[in-house]
C-alpha atoms as a PDB file:
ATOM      1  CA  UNK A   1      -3.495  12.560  -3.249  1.00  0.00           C
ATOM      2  CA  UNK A   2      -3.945  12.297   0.434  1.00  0.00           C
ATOM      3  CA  UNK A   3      -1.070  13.084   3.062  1.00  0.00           C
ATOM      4  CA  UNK A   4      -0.170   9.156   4.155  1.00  0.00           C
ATOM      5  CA  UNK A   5       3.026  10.239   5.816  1.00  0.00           C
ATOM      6  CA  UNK A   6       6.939   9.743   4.711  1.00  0.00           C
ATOM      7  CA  UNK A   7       7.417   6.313   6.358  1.00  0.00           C
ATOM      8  CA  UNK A   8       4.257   5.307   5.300  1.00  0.00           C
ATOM      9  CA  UNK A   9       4.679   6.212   1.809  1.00  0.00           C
ATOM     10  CA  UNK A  10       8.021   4.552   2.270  1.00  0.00           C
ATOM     11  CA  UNK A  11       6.604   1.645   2.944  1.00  0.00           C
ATOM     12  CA  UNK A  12       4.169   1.564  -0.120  1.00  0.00           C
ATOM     13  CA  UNK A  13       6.710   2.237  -2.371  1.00  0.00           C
ATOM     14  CA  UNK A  14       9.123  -0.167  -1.022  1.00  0.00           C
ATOM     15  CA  UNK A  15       6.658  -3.233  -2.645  1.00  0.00           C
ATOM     16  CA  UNK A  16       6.748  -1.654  -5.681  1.00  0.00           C
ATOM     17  CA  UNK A  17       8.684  -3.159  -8.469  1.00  0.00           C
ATOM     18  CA  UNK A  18      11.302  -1.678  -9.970  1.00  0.00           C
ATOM     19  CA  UNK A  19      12.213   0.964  -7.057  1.00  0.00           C
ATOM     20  CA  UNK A  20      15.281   0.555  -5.194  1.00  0.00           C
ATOM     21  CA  UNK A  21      15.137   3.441  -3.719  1.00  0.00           C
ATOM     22  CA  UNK A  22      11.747   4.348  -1.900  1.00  0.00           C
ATOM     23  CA  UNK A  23      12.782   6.582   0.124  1.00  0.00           C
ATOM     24  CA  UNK A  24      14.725   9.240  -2.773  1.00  0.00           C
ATOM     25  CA  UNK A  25      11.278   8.782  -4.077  1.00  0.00           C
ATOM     26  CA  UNK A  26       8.951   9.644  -1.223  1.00  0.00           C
ATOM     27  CA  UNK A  27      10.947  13.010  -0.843  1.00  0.00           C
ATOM     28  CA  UNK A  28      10.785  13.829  -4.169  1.00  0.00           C
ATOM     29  CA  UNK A  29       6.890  13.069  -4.319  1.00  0.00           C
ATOM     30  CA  UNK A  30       7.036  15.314  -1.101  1.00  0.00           C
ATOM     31  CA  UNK A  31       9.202  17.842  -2.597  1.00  0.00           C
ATOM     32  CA  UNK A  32       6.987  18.083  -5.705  1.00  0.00           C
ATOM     33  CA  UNK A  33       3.193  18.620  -3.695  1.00  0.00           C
ATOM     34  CA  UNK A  34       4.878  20.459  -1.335  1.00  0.00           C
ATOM     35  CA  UNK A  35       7.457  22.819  -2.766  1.00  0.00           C
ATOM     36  CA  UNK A  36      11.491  22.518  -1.807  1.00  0.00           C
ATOM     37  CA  UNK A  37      10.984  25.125   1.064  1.00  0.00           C
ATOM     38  CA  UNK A  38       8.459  23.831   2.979  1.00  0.00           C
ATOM     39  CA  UNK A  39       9.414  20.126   2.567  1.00  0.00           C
ATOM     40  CA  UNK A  40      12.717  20.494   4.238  1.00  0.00           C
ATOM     41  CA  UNK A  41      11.744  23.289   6.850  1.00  0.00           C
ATOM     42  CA  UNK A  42       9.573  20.418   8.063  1.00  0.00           C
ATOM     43  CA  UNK A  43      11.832  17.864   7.474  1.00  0.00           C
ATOM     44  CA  UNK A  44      14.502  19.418   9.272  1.00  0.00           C
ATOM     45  CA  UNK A  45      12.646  20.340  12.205  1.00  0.00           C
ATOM     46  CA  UNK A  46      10.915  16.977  12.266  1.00  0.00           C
ATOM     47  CA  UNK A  47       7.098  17.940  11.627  1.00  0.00           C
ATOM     48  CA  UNK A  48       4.411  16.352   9.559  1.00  0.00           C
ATOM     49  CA  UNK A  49       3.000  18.421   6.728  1.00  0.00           C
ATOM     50  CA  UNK A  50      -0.756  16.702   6.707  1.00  0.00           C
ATOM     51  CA  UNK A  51      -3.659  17.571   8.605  1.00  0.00           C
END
């Protein structure tokens, strides 16, 4: 899977059925591909994790 972006991915998820909450699952696609560690270190300092 490609990096889209958090608010992008958002976005997809959001016209989805059946997800009410796009953005819990966004992070914890992020979370998964990325590993806890480096998913909130850039999170937390604000800083894309794609190319």
């Amino acid at each position: 899977m490609a990096y889209v972006g958090f608010s992008k991915l958002k976005g997809q998820l959001a016209k989805k059925p059946g997800i009410s909450n796009p953005g819990a699952v966004a992070a914890s696609i992020g979370r998964s591909k990325y590993g806890k560690k480096r998913f909130q270190r850039a999170a937390a300092t604000g800083k894309k994790l794609g190319h």
